[in-house]
C-alpha atoms as a PDB file:
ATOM      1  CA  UNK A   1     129.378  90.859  84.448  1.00  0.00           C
ATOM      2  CA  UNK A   2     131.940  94.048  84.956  1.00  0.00           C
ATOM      3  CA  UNK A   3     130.258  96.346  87.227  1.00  0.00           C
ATOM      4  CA  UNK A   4     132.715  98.953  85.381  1.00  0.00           C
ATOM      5  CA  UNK A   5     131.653  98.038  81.766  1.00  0.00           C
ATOM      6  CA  UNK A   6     128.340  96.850  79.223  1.00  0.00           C
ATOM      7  CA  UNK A   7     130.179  94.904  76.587  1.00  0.00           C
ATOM      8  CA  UNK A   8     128.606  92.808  73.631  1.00  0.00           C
ATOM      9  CA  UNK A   9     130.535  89.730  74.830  1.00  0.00           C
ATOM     10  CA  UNK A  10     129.751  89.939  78.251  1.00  0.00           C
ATOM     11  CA  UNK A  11     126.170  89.978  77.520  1.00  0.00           C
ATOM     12  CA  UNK A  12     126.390  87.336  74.827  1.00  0.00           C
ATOM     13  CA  UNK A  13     127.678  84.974  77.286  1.00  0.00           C
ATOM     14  CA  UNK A  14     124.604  85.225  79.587  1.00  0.00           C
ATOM     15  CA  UNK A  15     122.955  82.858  77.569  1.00  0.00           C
ATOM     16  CA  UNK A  16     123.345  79.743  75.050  1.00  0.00           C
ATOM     17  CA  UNK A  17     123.508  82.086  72.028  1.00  0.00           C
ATOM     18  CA  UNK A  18     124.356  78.681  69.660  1.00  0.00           C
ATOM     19  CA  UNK A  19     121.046  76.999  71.062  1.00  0.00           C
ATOM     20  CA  UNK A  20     119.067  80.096  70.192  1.00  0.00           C
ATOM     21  CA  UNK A  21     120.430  80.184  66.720  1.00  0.00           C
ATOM     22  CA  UNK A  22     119.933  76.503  66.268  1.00  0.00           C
ATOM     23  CA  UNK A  23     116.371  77.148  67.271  1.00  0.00           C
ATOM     24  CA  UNK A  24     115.429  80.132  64.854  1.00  0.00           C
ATOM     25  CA  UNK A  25     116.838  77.982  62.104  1.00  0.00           C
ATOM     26  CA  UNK A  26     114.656  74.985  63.092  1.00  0.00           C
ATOM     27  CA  UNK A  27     111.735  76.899  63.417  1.00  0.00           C
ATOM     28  CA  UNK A  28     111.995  78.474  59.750  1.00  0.00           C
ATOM     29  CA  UNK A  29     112.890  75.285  58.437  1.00  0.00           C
ATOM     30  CA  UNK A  30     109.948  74.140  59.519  1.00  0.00           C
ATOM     31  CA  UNK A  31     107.768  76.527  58.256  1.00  0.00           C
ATOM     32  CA  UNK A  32     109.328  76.566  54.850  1.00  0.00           C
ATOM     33  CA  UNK A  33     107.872  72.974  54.100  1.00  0.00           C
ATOM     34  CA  UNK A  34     104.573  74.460  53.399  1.00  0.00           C
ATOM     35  CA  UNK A  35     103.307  77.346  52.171  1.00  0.00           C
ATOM     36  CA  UNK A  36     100.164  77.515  55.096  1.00  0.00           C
ATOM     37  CA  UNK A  37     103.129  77.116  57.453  1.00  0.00           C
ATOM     38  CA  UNK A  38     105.026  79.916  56.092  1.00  0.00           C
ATOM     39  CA  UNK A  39     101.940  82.422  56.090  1.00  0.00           C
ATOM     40  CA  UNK A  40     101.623  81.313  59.480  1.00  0.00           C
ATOM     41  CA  UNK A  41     105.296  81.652  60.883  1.00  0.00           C
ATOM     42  CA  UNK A  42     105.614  85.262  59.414  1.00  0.00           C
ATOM     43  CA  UNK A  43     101.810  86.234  60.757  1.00  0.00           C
ATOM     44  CA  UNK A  44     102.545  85.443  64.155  1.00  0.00           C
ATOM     45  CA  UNK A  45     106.456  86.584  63.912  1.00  0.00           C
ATOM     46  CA  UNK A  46     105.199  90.105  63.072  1.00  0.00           C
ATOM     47  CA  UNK A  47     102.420  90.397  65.539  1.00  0.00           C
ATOM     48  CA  UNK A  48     105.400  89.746  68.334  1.00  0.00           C
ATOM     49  CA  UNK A  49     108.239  91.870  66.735  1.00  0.00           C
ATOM     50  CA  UNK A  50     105.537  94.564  65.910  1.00  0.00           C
ATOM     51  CA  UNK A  51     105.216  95.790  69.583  1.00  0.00           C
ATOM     52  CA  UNK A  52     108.910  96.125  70.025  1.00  0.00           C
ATOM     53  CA  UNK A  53     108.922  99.731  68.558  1.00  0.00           C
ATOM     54  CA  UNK A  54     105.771 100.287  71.002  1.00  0.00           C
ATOM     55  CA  UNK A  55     107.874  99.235  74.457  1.00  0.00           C
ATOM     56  CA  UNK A  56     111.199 101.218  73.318  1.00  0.00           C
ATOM     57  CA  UNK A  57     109.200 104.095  73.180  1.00  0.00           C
ATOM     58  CA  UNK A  58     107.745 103.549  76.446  1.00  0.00           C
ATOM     59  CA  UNK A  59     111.095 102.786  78.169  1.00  0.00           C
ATOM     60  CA  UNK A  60     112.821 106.146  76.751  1.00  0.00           C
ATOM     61  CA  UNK A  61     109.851 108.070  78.286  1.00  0.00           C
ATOM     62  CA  UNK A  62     109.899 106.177  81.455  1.00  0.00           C
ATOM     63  CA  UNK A  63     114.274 107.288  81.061  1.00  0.00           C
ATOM     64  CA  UNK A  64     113.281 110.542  80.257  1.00  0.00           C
ATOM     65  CA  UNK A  65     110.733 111.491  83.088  1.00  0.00           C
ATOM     66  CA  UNK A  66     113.032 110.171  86.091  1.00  0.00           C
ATOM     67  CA  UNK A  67     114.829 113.768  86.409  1.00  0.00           C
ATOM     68  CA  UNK A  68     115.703 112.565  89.868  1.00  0.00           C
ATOM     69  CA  UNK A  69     117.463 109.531  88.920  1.00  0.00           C
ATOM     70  CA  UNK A  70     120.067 110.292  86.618  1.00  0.00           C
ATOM     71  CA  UNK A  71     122.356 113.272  87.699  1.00  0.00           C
ATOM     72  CA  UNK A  72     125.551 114.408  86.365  1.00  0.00           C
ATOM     73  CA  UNK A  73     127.894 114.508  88.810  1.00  0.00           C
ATOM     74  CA  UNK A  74     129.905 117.492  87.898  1.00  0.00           C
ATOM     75  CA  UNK A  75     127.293 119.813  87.784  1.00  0.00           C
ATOM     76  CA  UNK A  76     126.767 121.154  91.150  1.00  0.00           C
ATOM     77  CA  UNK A  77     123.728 123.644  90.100  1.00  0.00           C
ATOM     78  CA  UNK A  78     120.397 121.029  90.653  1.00  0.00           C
ATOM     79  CA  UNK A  79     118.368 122.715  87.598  1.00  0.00           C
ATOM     80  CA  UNK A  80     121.129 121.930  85.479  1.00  0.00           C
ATOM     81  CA  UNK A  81     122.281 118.325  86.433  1.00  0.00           C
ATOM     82  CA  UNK A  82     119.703 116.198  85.594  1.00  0.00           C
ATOM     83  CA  UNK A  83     120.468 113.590  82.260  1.00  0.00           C
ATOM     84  CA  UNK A  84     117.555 111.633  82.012  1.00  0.00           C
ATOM     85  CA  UNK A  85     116.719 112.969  78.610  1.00  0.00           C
ATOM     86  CA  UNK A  86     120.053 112.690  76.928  1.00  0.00           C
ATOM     87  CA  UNK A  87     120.327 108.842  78.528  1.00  0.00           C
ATOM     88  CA  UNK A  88     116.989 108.073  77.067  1.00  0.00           C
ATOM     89  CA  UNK A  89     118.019 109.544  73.725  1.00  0.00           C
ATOM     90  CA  UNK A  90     119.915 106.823  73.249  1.00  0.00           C
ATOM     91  CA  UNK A  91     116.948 104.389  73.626  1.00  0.00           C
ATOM     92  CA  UNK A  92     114.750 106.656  71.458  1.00  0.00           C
ATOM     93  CA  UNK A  93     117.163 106.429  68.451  1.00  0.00           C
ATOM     94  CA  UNK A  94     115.223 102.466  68.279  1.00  0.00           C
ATOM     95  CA  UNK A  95     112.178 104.104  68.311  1.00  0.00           C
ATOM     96  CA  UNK A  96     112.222 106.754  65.734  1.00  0.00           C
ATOM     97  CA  UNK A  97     113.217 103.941  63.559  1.00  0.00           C
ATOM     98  CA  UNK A  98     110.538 102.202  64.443  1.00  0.00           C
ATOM     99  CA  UNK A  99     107.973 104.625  64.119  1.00  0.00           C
ATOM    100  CA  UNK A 100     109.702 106.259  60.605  1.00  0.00           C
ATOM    101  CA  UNK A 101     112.541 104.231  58.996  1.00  0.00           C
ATOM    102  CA  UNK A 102     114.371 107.025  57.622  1.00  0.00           C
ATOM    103  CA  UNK A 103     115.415 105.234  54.405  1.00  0.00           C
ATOM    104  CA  UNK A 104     112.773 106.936  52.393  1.00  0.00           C
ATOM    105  CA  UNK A 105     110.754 110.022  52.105  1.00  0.00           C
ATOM    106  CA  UNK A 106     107.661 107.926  53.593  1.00  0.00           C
ATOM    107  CA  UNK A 107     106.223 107.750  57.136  1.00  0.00           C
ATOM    108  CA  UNK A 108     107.255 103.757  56.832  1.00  0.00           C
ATOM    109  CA  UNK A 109     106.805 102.760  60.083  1.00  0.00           C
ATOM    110  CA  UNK A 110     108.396  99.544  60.828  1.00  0.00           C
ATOM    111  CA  UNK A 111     104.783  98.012  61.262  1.00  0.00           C
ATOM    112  CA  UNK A 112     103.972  98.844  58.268  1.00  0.00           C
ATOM    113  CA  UNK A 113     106.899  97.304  56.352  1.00  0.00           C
ATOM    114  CA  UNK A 114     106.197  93.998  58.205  1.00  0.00           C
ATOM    115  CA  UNK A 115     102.287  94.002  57.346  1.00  0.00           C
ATOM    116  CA  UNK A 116     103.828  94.858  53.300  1.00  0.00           C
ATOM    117  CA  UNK A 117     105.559  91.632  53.806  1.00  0.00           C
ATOM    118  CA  UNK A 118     102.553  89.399  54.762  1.00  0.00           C
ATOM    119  CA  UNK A 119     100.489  90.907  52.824  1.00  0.00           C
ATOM    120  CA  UNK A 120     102.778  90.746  49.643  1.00  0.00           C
ATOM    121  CA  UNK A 121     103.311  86.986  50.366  1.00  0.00           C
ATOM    122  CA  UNK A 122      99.766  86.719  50.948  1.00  0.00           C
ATOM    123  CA  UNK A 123      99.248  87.650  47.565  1.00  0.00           C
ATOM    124  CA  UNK A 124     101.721  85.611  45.623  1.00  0.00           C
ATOM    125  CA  UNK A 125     100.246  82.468  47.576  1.00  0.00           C
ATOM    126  CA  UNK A 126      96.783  83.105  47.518  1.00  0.00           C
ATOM    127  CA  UNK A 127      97.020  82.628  43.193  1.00  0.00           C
ATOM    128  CA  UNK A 128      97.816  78.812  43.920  1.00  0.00           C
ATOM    129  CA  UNK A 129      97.317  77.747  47.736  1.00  0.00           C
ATOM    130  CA  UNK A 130      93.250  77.289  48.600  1.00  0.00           C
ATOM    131  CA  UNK A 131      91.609  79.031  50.696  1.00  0.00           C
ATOM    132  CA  UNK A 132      93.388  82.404  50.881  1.00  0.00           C
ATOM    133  CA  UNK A 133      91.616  84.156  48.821  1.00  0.00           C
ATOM    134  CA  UNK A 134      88.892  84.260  51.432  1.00  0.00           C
ATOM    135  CA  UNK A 135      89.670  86.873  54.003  1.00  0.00           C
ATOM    136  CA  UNK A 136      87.518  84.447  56.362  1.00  0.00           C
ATOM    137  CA  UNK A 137      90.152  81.926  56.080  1.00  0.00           C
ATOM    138  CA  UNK A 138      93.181  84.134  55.819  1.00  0.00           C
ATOM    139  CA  UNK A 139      92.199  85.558  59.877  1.00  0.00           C
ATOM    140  CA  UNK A 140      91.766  81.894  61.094  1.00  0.00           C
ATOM    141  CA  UNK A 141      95.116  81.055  59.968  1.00  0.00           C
ATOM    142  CA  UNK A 142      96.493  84.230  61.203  1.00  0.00           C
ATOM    143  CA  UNK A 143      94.594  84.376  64.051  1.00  0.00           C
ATOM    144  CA  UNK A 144      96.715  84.498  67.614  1.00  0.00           C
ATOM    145  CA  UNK A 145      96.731  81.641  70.049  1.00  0.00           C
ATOM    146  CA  UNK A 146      96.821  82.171  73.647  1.00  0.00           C
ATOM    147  CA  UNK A 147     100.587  81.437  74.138  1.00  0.00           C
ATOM    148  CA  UNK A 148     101.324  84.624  72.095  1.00  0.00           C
ATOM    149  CA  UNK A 149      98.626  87.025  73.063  1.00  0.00           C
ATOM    150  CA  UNK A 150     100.084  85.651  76.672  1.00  0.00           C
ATOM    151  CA  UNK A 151     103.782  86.672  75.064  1.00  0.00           C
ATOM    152  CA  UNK A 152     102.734  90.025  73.374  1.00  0.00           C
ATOM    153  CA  UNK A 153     101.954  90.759  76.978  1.00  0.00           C
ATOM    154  CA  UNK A 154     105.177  90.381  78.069  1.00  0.00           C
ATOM    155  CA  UNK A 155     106.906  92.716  75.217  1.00  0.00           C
ATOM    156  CA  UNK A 156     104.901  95.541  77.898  1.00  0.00           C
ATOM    157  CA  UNK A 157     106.038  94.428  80.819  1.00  0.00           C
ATOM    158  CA  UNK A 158     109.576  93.692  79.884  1.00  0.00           C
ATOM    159  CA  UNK A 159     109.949  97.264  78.781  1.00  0.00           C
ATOM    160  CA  UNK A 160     108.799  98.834  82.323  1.00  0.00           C
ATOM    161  CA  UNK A 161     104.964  99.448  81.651  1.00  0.00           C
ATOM    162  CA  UNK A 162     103.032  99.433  84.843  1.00  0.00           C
ATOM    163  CA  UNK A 163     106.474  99.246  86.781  1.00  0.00           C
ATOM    164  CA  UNK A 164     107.926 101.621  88.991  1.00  0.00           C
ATOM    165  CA  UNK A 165     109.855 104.649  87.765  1.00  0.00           C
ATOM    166  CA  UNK A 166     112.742 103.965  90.189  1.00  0.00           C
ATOM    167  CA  UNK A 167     116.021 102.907  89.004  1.00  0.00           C
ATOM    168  CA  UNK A 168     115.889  98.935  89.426  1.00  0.00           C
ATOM    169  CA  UNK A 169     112.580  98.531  87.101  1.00  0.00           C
ATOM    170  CA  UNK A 170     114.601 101.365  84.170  1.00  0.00           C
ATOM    171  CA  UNK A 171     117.678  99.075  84.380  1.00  0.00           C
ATOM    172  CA  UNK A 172     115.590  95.503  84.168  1.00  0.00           C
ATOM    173  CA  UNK A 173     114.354  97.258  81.207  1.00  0.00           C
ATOM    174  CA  UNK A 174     117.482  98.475  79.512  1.00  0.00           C
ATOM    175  CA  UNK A 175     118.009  94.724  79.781  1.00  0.00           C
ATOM    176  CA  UNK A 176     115.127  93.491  78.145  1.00  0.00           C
ATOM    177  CA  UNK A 177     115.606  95.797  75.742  1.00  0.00           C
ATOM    178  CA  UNK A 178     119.452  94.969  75.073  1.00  0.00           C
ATOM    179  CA  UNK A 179     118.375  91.623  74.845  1.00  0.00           C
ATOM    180  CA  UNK A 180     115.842  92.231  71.723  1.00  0.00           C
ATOM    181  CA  UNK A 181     118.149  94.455  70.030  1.00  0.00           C
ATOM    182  CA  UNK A 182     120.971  91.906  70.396  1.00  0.00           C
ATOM    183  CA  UNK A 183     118.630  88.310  69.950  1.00  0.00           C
ATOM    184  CA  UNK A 184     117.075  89.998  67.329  1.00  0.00           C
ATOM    185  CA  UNK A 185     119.788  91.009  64.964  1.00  0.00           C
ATOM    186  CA  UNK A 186     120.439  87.406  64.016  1.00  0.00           C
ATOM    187  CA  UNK A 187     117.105  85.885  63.864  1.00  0.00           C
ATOM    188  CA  UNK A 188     116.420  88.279  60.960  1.00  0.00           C
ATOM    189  CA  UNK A 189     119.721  87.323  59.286  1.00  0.00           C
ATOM    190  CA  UNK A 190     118.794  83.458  59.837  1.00  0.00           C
ATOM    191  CA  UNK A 191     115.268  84.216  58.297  1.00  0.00           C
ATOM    192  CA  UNK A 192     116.701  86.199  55.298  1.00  0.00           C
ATOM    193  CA  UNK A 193     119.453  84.020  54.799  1.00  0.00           C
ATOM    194  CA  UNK A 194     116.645  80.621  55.005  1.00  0.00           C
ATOM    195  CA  UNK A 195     114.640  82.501  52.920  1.00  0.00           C
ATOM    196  CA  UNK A 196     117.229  83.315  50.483  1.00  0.00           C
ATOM    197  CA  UNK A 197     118.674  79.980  50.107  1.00  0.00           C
ATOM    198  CA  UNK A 198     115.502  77.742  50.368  1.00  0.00           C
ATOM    199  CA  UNK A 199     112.385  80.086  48.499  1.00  0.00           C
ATOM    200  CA  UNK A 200     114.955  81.938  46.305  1.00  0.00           C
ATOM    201  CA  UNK A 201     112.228  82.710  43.506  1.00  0.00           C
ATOM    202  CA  UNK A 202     109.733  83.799  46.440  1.00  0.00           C
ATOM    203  CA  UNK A 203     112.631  86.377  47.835  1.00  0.00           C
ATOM    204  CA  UNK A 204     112.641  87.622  43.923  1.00  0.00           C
ATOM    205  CA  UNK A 205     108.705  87.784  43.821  1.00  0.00           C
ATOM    206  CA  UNK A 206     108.865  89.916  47.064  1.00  0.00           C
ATOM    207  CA  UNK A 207     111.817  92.063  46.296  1.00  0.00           C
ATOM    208  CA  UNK A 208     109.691  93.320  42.946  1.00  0.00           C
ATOM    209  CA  UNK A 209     106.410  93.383  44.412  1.00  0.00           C
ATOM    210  CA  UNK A 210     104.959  97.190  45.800  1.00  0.00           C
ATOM    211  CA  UNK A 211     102.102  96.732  48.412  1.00  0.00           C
ATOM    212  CA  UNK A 212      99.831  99.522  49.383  1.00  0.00           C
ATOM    213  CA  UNK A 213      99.406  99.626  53.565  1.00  0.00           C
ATOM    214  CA  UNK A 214      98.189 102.862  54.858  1.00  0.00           C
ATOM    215  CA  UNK A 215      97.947 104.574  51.838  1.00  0.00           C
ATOM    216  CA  UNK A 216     101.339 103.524  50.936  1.00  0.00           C
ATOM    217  CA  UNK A 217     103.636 101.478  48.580  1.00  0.00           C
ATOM    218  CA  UNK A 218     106.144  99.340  49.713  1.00  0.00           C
ATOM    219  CA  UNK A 219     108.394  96.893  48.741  1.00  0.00           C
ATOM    220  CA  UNK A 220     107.518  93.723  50.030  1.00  0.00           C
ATOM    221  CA  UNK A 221     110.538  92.528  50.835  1.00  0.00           C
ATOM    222  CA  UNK A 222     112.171  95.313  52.701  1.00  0.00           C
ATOM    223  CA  UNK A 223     111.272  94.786  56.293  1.00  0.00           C
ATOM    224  CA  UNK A 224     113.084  91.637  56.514  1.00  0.00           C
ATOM    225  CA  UNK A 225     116.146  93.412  54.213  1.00  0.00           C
ATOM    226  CA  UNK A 226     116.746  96.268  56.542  1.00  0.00           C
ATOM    227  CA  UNK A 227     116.405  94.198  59.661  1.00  0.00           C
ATOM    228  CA  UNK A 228     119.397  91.847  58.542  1.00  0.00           C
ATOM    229  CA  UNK A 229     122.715  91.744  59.402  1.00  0.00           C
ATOM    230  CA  UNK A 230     122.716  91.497  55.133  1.00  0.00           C
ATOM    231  CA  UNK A 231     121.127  94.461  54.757  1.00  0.00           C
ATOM    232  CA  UNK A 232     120.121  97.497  56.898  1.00  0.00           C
ATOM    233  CA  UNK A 233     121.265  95.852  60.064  1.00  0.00           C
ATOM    234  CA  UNK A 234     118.896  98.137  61.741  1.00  0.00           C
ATOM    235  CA  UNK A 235     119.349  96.150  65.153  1.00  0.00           C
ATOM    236  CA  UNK A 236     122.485  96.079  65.537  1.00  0.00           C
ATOM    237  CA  UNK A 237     122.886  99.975  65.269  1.00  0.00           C
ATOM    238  CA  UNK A 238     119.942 100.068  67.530  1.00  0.00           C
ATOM    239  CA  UNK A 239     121.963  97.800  69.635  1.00  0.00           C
ATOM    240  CA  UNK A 240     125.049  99.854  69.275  1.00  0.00           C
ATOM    241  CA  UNK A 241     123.022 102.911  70.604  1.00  0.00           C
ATOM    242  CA  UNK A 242     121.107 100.928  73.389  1.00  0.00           C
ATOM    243  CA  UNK A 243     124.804 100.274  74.635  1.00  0.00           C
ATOM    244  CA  UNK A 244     125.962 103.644  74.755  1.00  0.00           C
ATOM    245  CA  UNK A 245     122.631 104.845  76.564  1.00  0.00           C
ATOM    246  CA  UNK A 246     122.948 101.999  79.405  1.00  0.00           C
ATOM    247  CA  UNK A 247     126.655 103.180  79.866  1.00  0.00           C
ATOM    248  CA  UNK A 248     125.475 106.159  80.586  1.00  0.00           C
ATOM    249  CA  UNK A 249     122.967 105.489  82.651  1.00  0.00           C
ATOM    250  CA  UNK A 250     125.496 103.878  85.033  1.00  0.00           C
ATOM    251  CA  UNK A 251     127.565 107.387  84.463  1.00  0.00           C
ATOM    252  CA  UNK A 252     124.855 109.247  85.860  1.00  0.00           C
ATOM    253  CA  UNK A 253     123.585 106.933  88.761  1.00  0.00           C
ATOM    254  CA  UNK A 254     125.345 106.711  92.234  1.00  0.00           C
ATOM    255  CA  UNK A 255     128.912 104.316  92.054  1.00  0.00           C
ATOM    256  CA  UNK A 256     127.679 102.720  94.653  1.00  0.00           C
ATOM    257  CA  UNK A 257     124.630 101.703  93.093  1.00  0.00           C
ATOM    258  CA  UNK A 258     126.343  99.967  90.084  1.00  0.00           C
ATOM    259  CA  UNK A 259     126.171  96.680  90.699  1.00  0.00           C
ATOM    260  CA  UNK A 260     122.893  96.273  91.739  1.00  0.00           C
ATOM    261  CA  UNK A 261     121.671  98.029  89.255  1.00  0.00           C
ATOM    262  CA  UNK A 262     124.077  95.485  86.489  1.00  0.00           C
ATOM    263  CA  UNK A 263     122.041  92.827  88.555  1.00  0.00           C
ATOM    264  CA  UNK A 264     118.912  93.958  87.451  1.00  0.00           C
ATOM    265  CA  UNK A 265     120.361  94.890  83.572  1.00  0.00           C
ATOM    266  CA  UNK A 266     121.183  91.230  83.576  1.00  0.00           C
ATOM    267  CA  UNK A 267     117.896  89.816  84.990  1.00  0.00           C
ATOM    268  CA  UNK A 268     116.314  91.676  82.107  1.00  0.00           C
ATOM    269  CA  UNK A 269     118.565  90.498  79.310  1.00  0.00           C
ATOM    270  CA  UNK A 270     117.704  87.240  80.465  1.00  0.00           C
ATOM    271  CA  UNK A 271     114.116  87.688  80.624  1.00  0.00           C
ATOM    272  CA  UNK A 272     113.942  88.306  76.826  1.00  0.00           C
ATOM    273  CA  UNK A 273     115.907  85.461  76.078  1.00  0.00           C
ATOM    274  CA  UNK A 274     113.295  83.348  77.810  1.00  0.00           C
ATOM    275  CA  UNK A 275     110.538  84.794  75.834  1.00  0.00           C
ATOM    276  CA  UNK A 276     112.477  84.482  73.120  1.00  0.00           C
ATOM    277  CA  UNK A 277     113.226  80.813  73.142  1.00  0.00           C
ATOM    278  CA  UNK A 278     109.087  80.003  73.996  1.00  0.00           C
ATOM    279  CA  UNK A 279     108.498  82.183  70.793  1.00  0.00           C
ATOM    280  CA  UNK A 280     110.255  80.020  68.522  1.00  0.00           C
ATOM    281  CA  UNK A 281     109.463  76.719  70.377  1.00  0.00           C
ATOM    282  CA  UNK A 282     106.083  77.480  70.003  1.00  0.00           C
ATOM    283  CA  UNK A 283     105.688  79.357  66.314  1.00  0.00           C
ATOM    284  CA  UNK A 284     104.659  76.604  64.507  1.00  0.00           C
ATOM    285  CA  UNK A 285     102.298  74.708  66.707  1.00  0.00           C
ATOM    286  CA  UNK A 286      98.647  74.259  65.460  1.00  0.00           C
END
């Protein structure tokens, strides 16, 4: 990797992108042969991606508190130089997203679309698949295995909590981070698009039905819409934005520093991909 440049392609060519694709396709594939295996797939799929919103918030604070760190270097007055704030305002752009899509008047917070999603499909499915309509059985499907609690864990730590505020453990981060953003963008397009193509009457029954979460209504189908490339493409502007913020962050960090600190950006970008691949070899195990 350029110790002068972030790019898209240099990033996408740190790991097996087709392999990762090829896996997300498998995986829903597999869960779309039943409808216990779907309900399962999209339980465990949004207890992961719903702590994603949690660590980007974390690692623009962690940004924004390291004063010391991120300097301008044309601004010889010391009160005045710091640009930790405006680098992590570029991480925090995810976040407010996450915490209030600004497509509607409502405090829809990303969370909430995704538990409007299982819950609408638990709904449809629980007219004509036994056992659903017993909350008992509902959480024992749902319920999370080790491997993912072990996972969810990880979404913390990849996004700096309980690390150092010093500039290697921010720039691992910005990695990990760059790597969800980026990973993430077309695993909801392959979802939508298997979706789409192989429960077509399901994607209708969700795109009409209104679910009530947190006092709410929401369409049940419109987490998965505004996440895809299809749709909203939510991550890729997120991605977009994470770019410009770890450009910056070089900007305001020492030359000399750079590519140790790209070293780090990498190790991180590859540390999501890692969790990402065990995700998805693991989703649909009993």
């Amino acid at each position: 990797m350029s110790v002068n440049k972030i790019s898209r392609g240099e990033l996408e060519s740190l790991v097996n992108f087709g392999a990762h694709e090829r896996m997300v396709h498998e995986a829903i594939g597999k869960a779309l042969a039943d409808p216990l295996q779907r309900l399962r797939f999209l339980g465990r799929y949004t207890s992961w991606n719903g702590l994603f919103g949690s660590g980007v918030a974390a690692l623009a604070g962690k940004i924004g508190r390291s004063r010391r760190l991120f300097l301008d270097p044309d601004e010889p007055v010391h009160a005045l130089a710091d640009r930790s704030v405006y680098v992590g305002s570029f991480f925090f752009d995810a976040a407010r997203d996450e915490f209030d899509d600004h497509e509607s008047v409502h405090r829809d917070t990303h969370r909430c679309l995704a538990q409007a999603t299982l819950k609408g499909l638990l709904e449809i499915e629980a007219a004509r698949v036994p056992g659903l309509a017993d909350h008992h059985g509902v959480n024992r499907l749902l319920a999370e295995p080790d491997w993912l609690q072990e996972l969810n864990v990880r979404v913390a730590q990849g996004y700096g909590v309980g690390s150092a505020d010093d500039l290697p453990a921010i720039f691992h981060a910005i990695g990990y981070h760059l790597g969800s953003e980026l990973l993430a963008d077309r695993e909801f397009s392959i979802i939508d698009e298997s979706l789409r193509h192989a429960a077509a009457d399901l994607v209708q029954q969700l795109l009409m039905k209104r679910v009530s979460i947190a006092g709410q209504e929401h369409v049940a189908y419109h987490w998965i819409a505004i996440h895809s490339g299809h749709g909203g493409a939510a991550e890729a502007d997120h991605f977009e934005w994470a770019t410009q913020g770890a450009r910056l962050a070089l900007r305001f960090t020492p030359e000399a520093d750079h590519g140790a600190l790209k070293q780090k950006l990498t190790l991180g970008f590859i540390a999501f991909a890692n969790d990402h691949r065990r995700f998805f070899e693991l989703v649909n195990t009993a």
